[in-house]
Protein backbone atom coordinates (compact mmCIF):
# COMPACT_ATOMS: atom_id res chain seq x y z
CA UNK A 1 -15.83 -0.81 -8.15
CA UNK A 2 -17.78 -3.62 -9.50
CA UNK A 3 -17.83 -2.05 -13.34
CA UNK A 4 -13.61 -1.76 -13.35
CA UNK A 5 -11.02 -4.18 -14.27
CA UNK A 6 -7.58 -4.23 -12.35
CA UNK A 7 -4.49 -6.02 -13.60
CA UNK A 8 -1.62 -6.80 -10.56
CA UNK A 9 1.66 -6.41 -11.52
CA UNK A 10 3.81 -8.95 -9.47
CA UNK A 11 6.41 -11.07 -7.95
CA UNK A 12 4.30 -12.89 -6.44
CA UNK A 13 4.81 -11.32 -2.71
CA UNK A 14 1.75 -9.39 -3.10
CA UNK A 15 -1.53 -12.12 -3.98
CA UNK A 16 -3.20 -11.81 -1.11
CA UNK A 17 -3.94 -7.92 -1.66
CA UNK A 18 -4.75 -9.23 -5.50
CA UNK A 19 -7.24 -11.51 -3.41
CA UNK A 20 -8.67 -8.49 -1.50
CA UNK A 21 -9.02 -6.01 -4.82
CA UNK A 22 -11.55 -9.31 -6.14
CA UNK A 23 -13.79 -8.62 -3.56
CA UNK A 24 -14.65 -5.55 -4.73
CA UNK A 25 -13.91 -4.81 -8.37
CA UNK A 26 -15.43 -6.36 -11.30
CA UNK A 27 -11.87 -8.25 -12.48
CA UNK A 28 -8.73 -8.99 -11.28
CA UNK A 29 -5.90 -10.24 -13.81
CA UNK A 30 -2.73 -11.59 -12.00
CA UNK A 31 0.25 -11.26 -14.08
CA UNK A 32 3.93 -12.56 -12.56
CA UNK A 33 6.86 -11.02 -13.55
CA UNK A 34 9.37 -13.48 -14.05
CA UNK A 35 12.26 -12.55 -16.31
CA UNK A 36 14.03 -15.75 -15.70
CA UNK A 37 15.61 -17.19 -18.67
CA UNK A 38 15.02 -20.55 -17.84
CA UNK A 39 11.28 -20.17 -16.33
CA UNK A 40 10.67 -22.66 -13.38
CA UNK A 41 7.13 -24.70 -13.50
CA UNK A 42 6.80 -24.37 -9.79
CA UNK A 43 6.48 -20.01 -10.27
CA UNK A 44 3.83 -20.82 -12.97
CA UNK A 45 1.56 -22.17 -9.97
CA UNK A 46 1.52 -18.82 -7.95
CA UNK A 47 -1.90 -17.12 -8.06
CA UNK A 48 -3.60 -20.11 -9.53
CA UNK A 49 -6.85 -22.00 -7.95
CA UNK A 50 -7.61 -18.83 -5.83
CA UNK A 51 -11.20 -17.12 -6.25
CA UNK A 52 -11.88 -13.72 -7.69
CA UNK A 53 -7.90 -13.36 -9.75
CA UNK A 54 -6.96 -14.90 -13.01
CA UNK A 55 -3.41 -15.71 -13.39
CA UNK A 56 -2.63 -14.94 -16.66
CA UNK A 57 0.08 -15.16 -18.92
CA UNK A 58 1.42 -11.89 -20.32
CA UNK A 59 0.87 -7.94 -19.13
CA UNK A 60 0.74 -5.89 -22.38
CA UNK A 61 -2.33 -7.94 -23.73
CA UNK A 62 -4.78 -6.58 -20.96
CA UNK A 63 -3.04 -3.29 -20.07
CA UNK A 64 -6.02 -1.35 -22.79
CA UNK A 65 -8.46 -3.82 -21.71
CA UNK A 66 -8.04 -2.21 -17.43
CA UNK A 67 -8.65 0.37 -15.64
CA UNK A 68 -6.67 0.35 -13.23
CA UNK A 69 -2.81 -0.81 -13.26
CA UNK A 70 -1.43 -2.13 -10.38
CA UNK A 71 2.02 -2.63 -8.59
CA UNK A 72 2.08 -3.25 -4.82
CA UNK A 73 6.30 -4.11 -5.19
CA UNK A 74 9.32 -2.28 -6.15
CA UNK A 75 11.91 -2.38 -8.96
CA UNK A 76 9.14 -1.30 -11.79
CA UNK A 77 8.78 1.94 -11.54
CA UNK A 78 10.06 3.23 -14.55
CA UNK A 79 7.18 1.02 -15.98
CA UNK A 80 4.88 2.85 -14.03
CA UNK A 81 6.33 5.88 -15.27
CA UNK A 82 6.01 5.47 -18.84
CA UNK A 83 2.43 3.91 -18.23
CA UNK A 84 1.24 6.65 -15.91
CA UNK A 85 3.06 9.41 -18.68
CA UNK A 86 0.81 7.72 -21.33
CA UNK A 87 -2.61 8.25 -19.30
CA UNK A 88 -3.00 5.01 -17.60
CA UNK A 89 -4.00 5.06 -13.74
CA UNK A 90 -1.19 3.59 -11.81
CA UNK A 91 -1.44 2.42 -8.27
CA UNK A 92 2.48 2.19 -7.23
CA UNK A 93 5.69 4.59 -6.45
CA UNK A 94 6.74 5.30 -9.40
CA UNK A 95 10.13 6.50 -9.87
CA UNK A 96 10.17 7.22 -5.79
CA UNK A 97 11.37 3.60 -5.34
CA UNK A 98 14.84 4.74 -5.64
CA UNK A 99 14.12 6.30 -2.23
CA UNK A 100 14.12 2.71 -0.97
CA UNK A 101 16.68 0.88 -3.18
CA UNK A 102 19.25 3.48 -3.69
CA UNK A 103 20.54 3.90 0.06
CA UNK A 104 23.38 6.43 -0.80
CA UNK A 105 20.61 8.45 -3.17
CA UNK A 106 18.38 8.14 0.05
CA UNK A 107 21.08 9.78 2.44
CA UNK A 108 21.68 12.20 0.11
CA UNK A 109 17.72 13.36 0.30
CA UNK A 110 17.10 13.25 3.99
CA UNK A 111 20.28 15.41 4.55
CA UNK A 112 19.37 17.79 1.71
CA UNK A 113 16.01 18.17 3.48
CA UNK A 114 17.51 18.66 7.01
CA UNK A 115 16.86 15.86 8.52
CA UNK A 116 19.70 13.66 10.60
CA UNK A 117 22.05 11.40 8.88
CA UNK A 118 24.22 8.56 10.56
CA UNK A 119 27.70 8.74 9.84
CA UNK A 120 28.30 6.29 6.99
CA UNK A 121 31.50 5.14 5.38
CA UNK A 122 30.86 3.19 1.77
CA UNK A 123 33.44 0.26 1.39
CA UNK A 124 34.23 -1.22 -1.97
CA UNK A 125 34.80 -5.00 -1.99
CA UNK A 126 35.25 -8.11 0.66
CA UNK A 127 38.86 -7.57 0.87
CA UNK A 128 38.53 -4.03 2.11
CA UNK A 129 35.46 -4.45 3.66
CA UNK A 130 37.39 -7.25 5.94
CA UNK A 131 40.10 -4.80 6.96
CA UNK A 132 37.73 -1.87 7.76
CA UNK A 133 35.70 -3.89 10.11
CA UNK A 134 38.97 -4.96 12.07
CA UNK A 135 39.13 -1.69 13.68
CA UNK A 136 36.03 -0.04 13.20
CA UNK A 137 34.12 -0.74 16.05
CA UNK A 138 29.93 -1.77 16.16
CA UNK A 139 28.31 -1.23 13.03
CA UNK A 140 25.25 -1.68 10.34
CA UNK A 141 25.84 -2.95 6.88
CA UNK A 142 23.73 -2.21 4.37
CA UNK A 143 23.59 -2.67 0.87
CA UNK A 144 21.30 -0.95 -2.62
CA UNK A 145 19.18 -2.79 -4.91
CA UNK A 146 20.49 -6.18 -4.18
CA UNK A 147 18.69 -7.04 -1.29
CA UNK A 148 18.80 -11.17 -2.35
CA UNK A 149 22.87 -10.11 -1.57
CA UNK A 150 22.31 -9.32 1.62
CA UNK A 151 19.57 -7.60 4.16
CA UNK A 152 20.95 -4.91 6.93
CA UNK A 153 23.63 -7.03 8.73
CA UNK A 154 24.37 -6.38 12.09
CA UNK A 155 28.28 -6.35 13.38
CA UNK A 156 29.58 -6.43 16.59
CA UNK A 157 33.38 -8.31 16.06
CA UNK A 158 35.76 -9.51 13.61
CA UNK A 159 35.04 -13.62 14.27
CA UNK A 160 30.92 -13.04 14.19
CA UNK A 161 31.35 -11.92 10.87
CA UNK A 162 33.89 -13.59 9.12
CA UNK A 163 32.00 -16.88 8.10
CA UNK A 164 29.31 -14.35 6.67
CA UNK A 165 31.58 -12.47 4.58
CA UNK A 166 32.82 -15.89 3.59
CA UNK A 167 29.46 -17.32 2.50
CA UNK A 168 28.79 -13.99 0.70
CA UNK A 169 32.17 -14.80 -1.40
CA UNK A 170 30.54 -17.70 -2.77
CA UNK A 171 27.26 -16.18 -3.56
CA UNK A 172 28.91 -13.18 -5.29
CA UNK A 173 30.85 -13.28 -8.84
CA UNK A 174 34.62 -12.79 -8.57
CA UNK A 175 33.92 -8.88 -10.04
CA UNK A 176 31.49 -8.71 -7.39
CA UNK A 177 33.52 -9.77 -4.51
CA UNK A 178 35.90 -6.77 -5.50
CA UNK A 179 33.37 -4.34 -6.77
CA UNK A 180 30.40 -4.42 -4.41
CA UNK A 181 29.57 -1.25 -2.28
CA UNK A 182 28.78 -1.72 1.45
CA UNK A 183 27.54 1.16 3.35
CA UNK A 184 28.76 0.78 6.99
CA UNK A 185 26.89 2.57 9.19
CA UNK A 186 27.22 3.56 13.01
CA UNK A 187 24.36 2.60 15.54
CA UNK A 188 21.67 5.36 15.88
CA UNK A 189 21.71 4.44 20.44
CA UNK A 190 17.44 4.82 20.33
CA UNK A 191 14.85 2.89 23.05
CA UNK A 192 12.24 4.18 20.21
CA UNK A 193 11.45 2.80 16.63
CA UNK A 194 8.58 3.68 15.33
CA UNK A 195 6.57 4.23 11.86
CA UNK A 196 3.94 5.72 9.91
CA UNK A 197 1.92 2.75 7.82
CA UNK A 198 -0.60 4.96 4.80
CA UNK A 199 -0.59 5.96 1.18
CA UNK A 200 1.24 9.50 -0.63
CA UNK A 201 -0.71 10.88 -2.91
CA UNK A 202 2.02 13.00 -4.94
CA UNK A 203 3.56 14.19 -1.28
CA UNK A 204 0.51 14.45 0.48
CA UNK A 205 0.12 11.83 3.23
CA UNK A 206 -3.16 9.89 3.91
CA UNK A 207 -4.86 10.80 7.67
CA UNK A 208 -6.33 8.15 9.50
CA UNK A 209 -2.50 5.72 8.97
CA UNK A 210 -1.29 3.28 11.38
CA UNK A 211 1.36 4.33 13.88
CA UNK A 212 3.57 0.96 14.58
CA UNK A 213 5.91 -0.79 15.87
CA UNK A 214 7.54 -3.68 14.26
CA UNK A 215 8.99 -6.74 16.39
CA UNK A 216 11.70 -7.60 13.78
CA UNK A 217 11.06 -10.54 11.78
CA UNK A 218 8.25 -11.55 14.46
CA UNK A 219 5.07 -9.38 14.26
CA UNK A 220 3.36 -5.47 14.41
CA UNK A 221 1.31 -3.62 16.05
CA UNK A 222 -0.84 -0.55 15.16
CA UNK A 223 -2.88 2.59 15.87
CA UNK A 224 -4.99 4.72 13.70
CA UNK A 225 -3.86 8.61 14.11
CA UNK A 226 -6.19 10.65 12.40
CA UNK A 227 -3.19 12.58 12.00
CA UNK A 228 0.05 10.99 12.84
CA UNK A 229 2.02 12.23 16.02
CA UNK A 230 4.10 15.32 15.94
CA UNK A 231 7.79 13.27 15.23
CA UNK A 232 6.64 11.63 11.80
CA UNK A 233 4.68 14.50 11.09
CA UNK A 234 7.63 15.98 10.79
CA UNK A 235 9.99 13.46 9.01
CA UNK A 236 6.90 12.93 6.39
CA UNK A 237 6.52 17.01 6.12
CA UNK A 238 10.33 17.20 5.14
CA UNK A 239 10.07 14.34 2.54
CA UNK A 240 7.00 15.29 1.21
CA UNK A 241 8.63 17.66 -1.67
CA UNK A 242 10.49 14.53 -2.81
CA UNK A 243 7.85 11.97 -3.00
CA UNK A 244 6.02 14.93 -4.98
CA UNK A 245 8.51 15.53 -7.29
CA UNK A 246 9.54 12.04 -7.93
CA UNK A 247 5.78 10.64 -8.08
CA UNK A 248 4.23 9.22 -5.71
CA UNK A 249 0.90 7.21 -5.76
CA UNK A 250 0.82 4.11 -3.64
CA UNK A 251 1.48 2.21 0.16
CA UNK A 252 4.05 3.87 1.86
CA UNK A 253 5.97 3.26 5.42
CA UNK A 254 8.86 4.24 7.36
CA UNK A 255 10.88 3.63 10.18
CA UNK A 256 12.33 6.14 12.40
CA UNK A 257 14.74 5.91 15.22
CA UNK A 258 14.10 8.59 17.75
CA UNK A 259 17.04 9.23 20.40
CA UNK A 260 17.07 10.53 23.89
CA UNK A 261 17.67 14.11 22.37
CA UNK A 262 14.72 13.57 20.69
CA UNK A 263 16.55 13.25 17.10
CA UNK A 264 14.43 11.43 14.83
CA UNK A 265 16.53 9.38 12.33
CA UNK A 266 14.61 8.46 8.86
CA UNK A 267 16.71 4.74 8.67
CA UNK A 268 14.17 2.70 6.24
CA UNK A 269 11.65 4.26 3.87
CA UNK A 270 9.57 1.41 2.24
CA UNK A 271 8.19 2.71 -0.80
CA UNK A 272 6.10 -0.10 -1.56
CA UNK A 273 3.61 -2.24 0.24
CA UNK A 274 5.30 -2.59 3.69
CA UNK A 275 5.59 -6.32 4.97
CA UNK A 276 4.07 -6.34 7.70
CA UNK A 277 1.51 -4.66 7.97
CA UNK A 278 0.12 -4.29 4.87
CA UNK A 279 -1.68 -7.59 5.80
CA UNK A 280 -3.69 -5.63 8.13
CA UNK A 281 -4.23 -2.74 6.33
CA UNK A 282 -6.13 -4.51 3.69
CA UNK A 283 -8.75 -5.79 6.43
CA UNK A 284 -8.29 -2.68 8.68
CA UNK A 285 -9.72 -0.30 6.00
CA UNK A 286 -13.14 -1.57 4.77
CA UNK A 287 -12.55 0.76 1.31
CA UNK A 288 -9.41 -0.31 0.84
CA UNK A 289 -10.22 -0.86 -2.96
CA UNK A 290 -11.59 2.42 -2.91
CA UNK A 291 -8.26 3.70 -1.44
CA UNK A 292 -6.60 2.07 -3.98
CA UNK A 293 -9.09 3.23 -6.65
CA UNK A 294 -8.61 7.15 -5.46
CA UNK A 295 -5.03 7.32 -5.17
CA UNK A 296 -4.42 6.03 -8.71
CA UNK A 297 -6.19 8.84 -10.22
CA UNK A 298 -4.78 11.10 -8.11
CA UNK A 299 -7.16 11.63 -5.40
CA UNK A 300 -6.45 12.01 -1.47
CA UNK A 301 -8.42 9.03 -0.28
CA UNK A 302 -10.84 9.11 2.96
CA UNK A 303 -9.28 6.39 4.83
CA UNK A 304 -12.10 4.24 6.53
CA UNK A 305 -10.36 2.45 9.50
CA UNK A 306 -12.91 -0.47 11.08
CA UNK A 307 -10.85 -0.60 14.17
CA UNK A 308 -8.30 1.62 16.78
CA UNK A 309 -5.96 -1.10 16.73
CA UNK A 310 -4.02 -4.01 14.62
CA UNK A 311 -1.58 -6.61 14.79
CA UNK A 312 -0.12 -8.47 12.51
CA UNK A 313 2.38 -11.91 13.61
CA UNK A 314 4.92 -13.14 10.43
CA UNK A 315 4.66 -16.81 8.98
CA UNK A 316 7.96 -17.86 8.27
CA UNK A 317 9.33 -21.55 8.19
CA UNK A 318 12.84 -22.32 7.37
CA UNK A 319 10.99 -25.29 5.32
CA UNK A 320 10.11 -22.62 2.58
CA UNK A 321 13.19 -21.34 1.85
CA UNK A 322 13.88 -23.92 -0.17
CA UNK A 323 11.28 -25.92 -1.27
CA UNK A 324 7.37 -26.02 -1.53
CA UNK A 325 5.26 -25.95 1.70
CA UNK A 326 1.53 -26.57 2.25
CA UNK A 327 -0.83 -24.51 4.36
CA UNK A 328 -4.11 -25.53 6.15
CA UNK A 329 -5.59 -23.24 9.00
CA UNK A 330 -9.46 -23.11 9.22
CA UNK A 331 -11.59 -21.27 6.94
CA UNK A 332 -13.65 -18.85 8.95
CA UNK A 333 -9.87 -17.57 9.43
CA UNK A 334 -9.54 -17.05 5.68
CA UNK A 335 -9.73 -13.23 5.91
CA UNK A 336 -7.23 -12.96 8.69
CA UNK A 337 -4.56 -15.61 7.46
CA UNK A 338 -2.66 -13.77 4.19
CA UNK A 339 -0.39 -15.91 2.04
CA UNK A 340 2.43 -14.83 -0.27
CA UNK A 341 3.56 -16.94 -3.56
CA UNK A 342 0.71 -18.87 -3.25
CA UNK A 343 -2.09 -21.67 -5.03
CA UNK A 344 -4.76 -23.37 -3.77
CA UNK A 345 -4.91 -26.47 -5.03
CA UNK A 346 -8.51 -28.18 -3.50
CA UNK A 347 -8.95 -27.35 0.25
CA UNK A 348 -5.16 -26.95 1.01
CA UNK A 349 -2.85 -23.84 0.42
CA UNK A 350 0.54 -24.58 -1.33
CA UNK A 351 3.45 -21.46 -0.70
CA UNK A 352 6.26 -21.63 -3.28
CA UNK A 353 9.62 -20.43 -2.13
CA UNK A 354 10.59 -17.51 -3.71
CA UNK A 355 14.11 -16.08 -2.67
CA UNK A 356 11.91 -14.34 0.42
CA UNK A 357 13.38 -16.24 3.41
CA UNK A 358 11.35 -18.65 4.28
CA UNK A 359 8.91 -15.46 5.18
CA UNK A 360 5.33 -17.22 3.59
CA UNK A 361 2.78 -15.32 5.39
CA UNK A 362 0.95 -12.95 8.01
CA UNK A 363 -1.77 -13.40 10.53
CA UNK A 364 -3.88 -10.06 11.19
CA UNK A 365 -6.10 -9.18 13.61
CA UNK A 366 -8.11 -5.79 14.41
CA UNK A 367 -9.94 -4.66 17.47
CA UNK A 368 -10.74 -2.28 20.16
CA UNK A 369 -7.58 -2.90 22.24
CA UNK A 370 -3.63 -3.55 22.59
CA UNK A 371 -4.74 -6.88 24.65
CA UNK A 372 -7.63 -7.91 22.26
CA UNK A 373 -5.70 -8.19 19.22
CA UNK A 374 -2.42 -9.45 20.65
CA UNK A 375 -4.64 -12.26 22.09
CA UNK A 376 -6.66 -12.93 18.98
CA UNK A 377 -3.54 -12.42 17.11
CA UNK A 378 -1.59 -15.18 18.53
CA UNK A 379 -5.05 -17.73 19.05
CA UNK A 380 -5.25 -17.25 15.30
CA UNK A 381 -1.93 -18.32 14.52
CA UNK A 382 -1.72 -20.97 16.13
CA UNK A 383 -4.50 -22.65 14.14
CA UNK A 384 -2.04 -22.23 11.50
CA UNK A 385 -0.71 -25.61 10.32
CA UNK A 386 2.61 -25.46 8.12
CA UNK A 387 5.95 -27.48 8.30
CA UNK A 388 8.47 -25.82 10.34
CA UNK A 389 6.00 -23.15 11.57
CA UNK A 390 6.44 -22.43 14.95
CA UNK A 391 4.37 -19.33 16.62
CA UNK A 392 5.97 -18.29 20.06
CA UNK A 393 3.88 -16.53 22.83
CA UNK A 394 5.98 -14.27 23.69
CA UNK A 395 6.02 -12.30 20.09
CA UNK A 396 4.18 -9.51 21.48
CA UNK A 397 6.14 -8.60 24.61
CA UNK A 398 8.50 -6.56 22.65
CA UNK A 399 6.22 -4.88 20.99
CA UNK A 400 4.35 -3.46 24.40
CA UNK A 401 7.67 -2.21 25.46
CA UNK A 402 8.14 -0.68 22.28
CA UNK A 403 4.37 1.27 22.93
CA UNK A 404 5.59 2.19 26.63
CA UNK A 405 8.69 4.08 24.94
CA UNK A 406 6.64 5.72 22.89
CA UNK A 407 4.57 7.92 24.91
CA UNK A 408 7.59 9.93 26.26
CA UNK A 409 7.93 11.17 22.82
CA UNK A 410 4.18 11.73 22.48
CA UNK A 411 3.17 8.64 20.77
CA UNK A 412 0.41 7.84 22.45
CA UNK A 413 -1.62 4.42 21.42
């Protein structure tokens, strides 16, 4: 890769895999997307003072001077469209992101493919959305696009809610309030979530992916299938015409509830690199530029795992959700600590918030065992040092369980 020049297309979510691409290709150009009309300084610093990228200023001025294009994120891919339509190589989903942001577009395609849908109701504005949840019993709101609106909101009863619905009144324009579009859906009863973590290749799914489980907000942990078990096998086989069809060249991941009757429920595709554990994928697979390289000409990569097994625990500090915070951990850990919206500015790491929850980072680790890289995992991050971090011990229990639930549906890790 040394003799090819990549440009990253970002929102700054996404340096740290810019950081891994500049160990193996000749240049990296970092380019932030930020349509703002009244550009903030402290953006400006992201992917500055870090080895191997160049921040730089504007995208079209190096797009004929690359070879490879890439976009790790969402919400472009009718840019990658036009570039891929005009010969460029494009690493990214392409127009298959509106499998992820469009959720009533993304019903629409796992029932037209036969797989199982949750009963959804769409309500249109706060007003009604109040008065439906009166009587309507347990369920999941969800919204498209907006996801700085609102993530997947759990509800239960009338009072738990209410002071959310009021704080989402104030973030929302009066239009909004009475306009916006929440799909309410009923809870898919499961003791099983699990997911496939690879690449499509224009439908065709890479062998050798993860098989996870994510501990919400908390951590991951993986397996390498050299071909994923029978249940996603499935769900990706039925999907596969779509991603194909819509273009697909890029990270991909997925989360599927499986129920006692051994339904398997397609709830979140992520068509995008998946937080986590796209951390640990970049260290997991020692060609992971080559993977990168392959897919964006079109080629089925050979995915070259280093390890079984992965894990992955979540930075987040409610310090950065509003303000500037700065990072220190040691730096033999450098390749195992992975920053988002991030500088270096001497020996010290500085994470700008960026509308991402106070969510600033991952720890990875890889190894030969469930119990090796939980351990390492969780020694790792706590050599982490970051205001308002706090790393519990206990991140990993849930995540065992999840494996133990697992194997009666023939996941086996």
């Amino acid at each position: 890769m040394k003799d090819k020049k990549v440009i990253v297309y970002d929102r700054g979510l996404y340096v740290y895999l810019a950081q891994r691409l500049a160990r193996d290709f000749g240049k990296v150009y970092y380019y932030l997307a930020d349509s703002d009309p009244y550009p903030c300084s402290a953006k400006s610093n992201i992917g500055t003072g870090l080895e191997g990228i160049e921040r730089v200023q504007t995208f079209w001025d190096y797009v004929d001077d690359v070879d490879l294009i890439v976009f790790f994120d969402v919400y472009d891919g009718t840019l990658q469209h036009y570039l891929r339509s005009k010969g460029y190589n494009v690493f990214g989903s392409d127009l298959s992101e509106k499998i992820e942001l469009d959720r009533k577009l993304m019903l629409k395609a796992v029932g037209m493919v036969g797989l199982p849908v949750p009963k959804t109701d769409i309500v249109v504005g706060l007003d009604a959305l109040e008065e439906y949840l009166k009587t309507s019993g347990e369920k999941y709101l969800k919204r498209s696009y907006y996801r700085g609106d609102l993530e997947t909101k759990h509800f239960e009863n009338i009072d738990q809610i209410m002071p959310w619905i009021d704080d989402l009144r104030h973030k929302l324009t009066q239009r909004e309030t009475r306009e916006i579009e929440i799909l309410c859906q009923d809870p898919i009863p499961c003791d099983c979530e699990v997911g496939y973590d690879g690449f499509i290749v224009d439908g065709t799914y890479t062998k050798n992916a993860l098989t996870g489980y994510e501990i919400k907000d908390e951590g991951y942990i993986g397996a390498i299938s050299e071909s994923a078990p029978k249940v996603l096998q499935i769900v990706n086989q039925k999907m596969s015409p779509i991603y194909k069809q819509l273009g697909y060249r890029g990270h991909y991941s997925n989360e599927i509830r499986i129920t006692e009757d051994k339904k398997a429920y397609l709830t979140d595709p992520t068509c995008r690199a998946p937080s986590p554990p796209a951390a640990l994928m970049s260290e997991i697979y020692s060609n992971y530029s080559e993977i990168v390289w392959s897919i964006a000409i079109g080629e089925v990569p050979s995915l070259a795992p280093i390890s079984k097994y992965g894990s992955e625990i979540e930075l987040v500090s409610p310090d950065n959700e509003d303000r500037e915070i700065c990072v220190q951990f040691p730096p033999d850990l450098s390749p195992f600590v992975k920053l988002k919206n991030h500088y270096k500015k001497g020996e010290s790491y500085y994470c700008v918030d960026n509308g991402n929850s106070g969510f600033f980072g991952s720890v990875i680790c890889y190894g030969d065992s469930v119990e090796e890289v939980t351990t390492k995992c969780l020694e790792y991050a706590k050599k982490v040092v970051a205001d308002g971090l706090v790393i519990r011990d206990e991140v990993f229990t849930k995540a065992k369980e999840a494996i133990d639930a697992g194997r009666k549906y023939g996941i086996m890790f």
